[in-house]
Protein backbone atom coordinates (compact mmCIF):
# COMPACT_ATOMS: atom_id res chain seq x y z
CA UNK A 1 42.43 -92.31 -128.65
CA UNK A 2 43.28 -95.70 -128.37
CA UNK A 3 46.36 -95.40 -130.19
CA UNK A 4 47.34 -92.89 -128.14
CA UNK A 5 46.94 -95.00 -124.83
CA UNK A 6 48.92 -97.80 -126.72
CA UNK A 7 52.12 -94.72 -126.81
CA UNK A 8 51.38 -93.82 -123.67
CA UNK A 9 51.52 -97.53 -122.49
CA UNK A 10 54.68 -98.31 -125.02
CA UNK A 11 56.72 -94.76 -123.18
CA UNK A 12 55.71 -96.48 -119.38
CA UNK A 13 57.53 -99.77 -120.50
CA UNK A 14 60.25 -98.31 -122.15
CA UNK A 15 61.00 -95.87 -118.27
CA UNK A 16 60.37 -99.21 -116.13
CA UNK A 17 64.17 -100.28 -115.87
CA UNK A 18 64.51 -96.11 -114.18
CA UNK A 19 61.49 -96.27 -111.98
CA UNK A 20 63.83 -96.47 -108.94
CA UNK A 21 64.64 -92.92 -109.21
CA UNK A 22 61.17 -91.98 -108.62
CA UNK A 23 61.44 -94.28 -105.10
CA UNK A 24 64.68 -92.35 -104.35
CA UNK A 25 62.89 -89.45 -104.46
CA UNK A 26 60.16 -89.87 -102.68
CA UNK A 27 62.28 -90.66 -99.29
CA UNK A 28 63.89 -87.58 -100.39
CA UNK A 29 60.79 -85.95 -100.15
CA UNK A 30 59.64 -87.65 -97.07
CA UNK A 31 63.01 -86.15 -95.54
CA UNK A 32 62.78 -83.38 -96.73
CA UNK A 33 59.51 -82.55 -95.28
CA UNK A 34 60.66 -84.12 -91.82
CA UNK A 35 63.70 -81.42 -92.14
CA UNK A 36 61.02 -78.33 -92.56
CA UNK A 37 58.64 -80.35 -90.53
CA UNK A 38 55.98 -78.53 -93.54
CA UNK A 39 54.21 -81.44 -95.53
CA UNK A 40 52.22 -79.13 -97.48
CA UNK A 41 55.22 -78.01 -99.58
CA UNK A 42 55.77 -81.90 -100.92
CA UNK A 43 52.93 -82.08 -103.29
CA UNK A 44 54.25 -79.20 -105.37
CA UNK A 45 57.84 -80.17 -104.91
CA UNK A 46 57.20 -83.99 -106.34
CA UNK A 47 55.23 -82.60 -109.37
CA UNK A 48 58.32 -80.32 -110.32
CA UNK A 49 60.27 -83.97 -109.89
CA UNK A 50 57.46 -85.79 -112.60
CA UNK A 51 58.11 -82.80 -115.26
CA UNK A 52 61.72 -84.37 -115.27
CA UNK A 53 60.50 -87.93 -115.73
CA UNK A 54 58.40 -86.56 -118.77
CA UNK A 55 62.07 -85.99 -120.81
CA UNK A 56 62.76 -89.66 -120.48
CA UNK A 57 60.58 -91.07 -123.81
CA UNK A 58 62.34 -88.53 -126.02
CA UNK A 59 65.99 -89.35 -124.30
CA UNK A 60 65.69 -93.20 -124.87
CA UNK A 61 63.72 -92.30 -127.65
CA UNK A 62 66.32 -90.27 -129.50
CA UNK A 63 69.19 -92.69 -128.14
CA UNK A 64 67.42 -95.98 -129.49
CA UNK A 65 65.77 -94.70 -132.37
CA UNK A 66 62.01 -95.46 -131.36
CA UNK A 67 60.03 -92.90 -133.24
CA UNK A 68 61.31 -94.88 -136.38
CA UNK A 69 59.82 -97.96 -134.88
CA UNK A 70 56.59 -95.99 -133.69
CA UNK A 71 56.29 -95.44 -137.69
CA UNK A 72 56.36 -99.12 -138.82
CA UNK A 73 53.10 -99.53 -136.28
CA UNK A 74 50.86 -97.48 -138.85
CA UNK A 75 51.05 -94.41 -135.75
CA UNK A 76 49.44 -90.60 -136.97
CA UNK A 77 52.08 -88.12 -135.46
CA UNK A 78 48.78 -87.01 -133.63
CA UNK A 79 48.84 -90.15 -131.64
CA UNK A 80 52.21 -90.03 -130.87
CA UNK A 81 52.42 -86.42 -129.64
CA UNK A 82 48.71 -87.22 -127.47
CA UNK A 83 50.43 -90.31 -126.43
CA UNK A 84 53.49 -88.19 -124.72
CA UNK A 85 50.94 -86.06 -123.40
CA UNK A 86 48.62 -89.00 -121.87
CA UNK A 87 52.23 -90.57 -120.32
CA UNK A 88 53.02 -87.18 -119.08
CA UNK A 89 49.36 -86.77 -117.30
CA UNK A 90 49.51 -90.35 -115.74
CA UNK A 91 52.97 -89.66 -114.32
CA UNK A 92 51.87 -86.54 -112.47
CA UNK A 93 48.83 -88.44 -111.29
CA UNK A 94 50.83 -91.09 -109.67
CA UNK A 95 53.21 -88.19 -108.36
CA UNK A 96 50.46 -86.55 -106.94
CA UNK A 97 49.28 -89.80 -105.22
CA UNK A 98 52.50 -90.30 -103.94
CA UNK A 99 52.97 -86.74 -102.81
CA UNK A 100 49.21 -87.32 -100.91
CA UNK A 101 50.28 -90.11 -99.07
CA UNK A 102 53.67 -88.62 -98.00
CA UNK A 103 51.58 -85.30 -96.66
CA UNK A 104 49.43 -87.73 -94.37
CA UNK A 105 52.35 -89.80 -93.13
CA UNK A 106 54.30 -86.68 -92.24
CA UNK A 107 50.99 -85.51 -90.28
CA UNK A 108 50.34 -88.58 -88.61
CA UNK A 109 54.72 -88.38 -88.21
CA UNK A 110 53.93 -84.66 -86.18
CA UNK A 111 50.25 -85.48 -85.10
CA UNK A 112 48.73 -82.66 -86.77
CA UNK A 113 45.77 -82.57 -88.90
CA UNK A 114 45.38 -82.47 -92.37
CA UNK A 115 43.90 -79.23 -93.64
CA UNK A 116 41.64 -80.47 -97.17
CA UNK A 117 41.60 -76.72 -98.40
CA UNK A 118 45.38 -76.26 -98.29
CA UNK A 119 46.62 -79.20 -99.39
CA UNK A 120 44.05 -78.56 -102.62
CA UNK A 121 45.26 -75.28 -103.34
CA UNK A 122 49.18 -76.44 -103.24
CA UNK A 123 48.12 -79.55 -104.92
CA UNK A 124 46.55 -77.44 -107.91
CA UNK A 125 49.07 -74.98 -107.64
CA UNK A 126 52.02 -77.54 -107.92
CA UNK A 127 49.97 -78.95 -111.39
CA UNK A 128 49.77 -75.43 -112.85
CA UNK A 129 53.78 -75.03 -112.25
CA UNK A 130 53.84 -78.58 -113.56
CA UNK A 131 51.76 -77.40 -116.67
CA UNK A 132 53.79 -74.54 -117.00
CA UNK A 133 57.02 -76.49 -116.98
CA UNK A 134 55.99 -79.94 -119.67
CA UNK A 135 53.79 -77.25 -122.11
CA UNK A 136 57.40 -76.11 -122.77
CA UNK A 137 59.52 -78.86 -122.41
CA UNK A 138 57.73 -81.02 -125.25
CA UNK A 139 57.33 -78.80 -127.87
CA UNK A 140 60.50 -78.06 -127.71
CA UNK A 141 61.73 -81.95 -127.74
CA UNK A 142 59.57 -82.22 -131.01
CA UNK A 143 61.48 -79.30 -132.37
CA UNK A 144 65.14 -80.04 -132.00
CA UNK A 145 65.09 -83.09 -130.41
CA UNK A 146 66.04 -84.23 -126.44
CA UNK A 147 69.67 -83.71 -127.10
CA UNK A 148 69.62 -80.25 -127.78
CA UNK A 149 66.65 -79.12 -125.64
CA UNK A 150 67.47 -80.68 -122.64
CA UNK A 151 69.34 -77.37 -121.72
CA UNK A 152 66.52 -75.25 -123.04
CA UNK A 153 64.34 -76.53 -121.32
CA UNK A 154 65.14 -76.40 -117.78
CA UNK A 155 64.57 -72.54 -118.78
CA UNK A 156 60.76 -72.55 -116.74
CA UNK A 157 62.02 -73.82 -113.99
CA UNK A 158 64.92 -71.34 -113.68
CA UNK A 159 62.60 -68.19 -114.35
CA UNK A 160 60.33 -69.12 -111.78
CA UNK A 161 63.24 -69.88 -109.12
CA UNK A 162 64.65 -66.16 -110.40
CA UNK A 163 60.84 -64.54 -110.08
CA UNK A 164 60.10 -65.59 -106.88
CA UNK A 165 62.82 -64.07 -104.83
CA UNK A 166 62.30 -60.65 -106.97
CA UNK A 167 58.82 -60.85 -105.64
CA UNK A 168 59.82 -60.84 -102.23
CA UNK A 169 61.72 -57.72 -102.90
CA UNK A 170 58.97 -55.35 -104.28
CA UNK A 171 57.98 -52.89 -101.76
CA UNK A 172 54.71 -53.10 -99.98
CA UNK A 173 53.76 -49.50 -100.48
CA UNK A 174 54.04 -49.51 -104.22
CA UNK A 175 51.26 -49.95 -106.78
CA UNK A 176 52.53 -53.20 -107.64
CA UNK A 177 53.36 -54.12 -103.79
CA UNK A 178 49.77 -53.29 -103.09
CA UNK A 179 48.21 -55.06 -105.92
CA UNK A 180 50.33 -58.35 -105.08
CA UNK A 181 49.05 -57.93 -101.75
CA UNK A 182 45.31 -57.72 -102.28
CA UNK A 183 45.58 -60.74 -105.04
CA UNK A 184 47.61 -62.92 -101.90
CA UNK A 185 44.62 -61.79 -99.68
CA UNK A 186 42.08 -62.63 -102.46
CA UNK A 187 43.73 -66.12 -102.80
CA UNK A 188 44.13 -66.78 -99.06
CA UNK A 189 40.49 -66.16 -99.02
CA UNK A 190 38.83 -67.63 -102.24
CA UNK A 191 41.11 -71.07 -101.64
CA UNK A 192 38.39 -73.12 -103.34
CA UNK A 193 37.94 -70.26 -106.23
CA UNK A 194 41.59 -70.43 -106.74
CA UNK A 195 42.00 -74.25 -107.08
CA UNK A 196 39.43 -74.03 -109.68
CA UNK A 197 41.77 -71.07 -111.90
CA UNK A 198 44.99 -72.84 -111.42
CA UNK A 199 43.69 -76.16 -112.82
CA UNK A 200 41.20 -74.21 -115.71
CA UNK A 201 44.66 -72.59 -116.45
CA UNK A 202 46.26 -75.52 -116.11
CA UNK A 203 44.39 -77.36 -118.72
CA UNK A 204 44.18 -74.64 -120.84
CA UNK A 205 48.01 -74.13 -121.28
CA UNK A 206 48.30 -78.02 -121.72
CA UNK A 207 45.89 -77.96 -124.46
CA UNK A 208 47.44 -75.14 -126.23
CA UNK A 209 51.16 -76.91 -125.83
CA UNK A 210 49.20 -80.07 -127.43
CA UNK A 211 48.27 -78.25 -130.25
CA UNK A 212 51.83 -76.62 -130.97
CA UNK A 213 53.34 -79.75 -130.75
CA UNK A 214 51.31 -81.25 -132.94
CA UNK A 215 52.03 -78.52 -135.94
CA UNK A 216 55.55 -78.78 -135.08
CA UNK A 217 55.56 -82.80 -135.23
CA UNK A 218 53.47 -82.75 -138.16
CA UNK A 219 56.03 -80.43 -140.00
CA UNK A 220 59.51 -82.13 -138.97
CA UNK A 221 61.55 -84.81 -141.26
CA UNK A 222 62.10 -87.80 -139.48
């Protein structure tokens, strides 16, 4: 474990010198949320924003040749792949933190009131997307590398943005209409219930994606 911290640590030093991009988009965010005057839709929108930070190890990585070094440190490819994992965790965690405080400027900005049970369901909803996204994203890094997954793996992101608008298109009085409806009711209702499936899901997806990448890693010629 603790040579998996030291990777994690290693991957934050070696994304310091772009850490500005992460400021830039936070006032992005902050506008953006003055421009729909909604500050519940920023947590989920800065998680989808760390999932791209999670492709910078393997891009310097790849360009500079680091998982050689890594190897001269006496590094299992276990601790390397929980390492990217850890580094991925810890930069959602200060996304979400960021994401928390821009909510509460933006309703102090409008004088309205934060609402704790919203702002937990898009704030565990905007992990499980964020799950969702990285538990594809790094296996597939491990497999062919940053340089020719980078495409690939914007693929989550793009099925979701294609999904979405579909949904809005299925007719209320079908079976499927009707079911989508009852399960939006369901959620709307059982907020607290829900938080607690999207992050058990959450987890559970991340865990699997750990495990993959660790067969894969274990398997590849470096």
């Amino acid at each position: 474990m603790i040579k998996a911290l030291n990777v994690a640590k290693f991957d934050f030093l070696t994304v310091k010198p772009y850490s500005k991009i992460f400021f830039v988009l936070l006032a992005v965010g902050i506008i953006v949320g003055l421009g729909n005057q909604d500050s519940y839709m920023v947590p989920p929108m800065f998680m989808i924003w760390a999932s791209f930070f999670v492709a910078y190890p393997f891009s310097i990585g790849e360009r500079n040749s680091i998982e050689n070094l890594l190897g001269t440190f006496s590094l299992k490819r276990r601790d390397i792949v929980a390492g990217r994992y850890i580094f991925s965790l810890l930069g959602v965690s200060v996304a979400t933190l960021f994401a928390l405080a821009t909510v509460y400027f933006l309703s102090f900005f409008f004088s309205r009131s934060v609402e704790l049970k919203p702002l937990l369901f898009v704030t565990s909803f905007g992990f499980l997307i964020f799950s969702l996204v990285i538990s594809f994203q790094i296996p597939m890094y491990f497999k062919i590398g940053y340089t020719k997954a980078k495409v690939l793996t914007f693929l989550p992101l793009l099925v979701i943005g294609f999904l979405v608008p579909l949904i809005t298109l299925i007719p209320s009085e079908s079976t499927i209409g009707k079911l989508l409806r009852e399960f939006i009711r369901l959620v709307e209702v059982q907020q607290t219930l829900a938080c607690m499936l999207f992050l058990f899901g959450a987890f559970a997806i991340l865990l699997i994606s750990y495990h993959v990448s660790v067969r894969i890693y274990e398997k590849k010629d470096i």
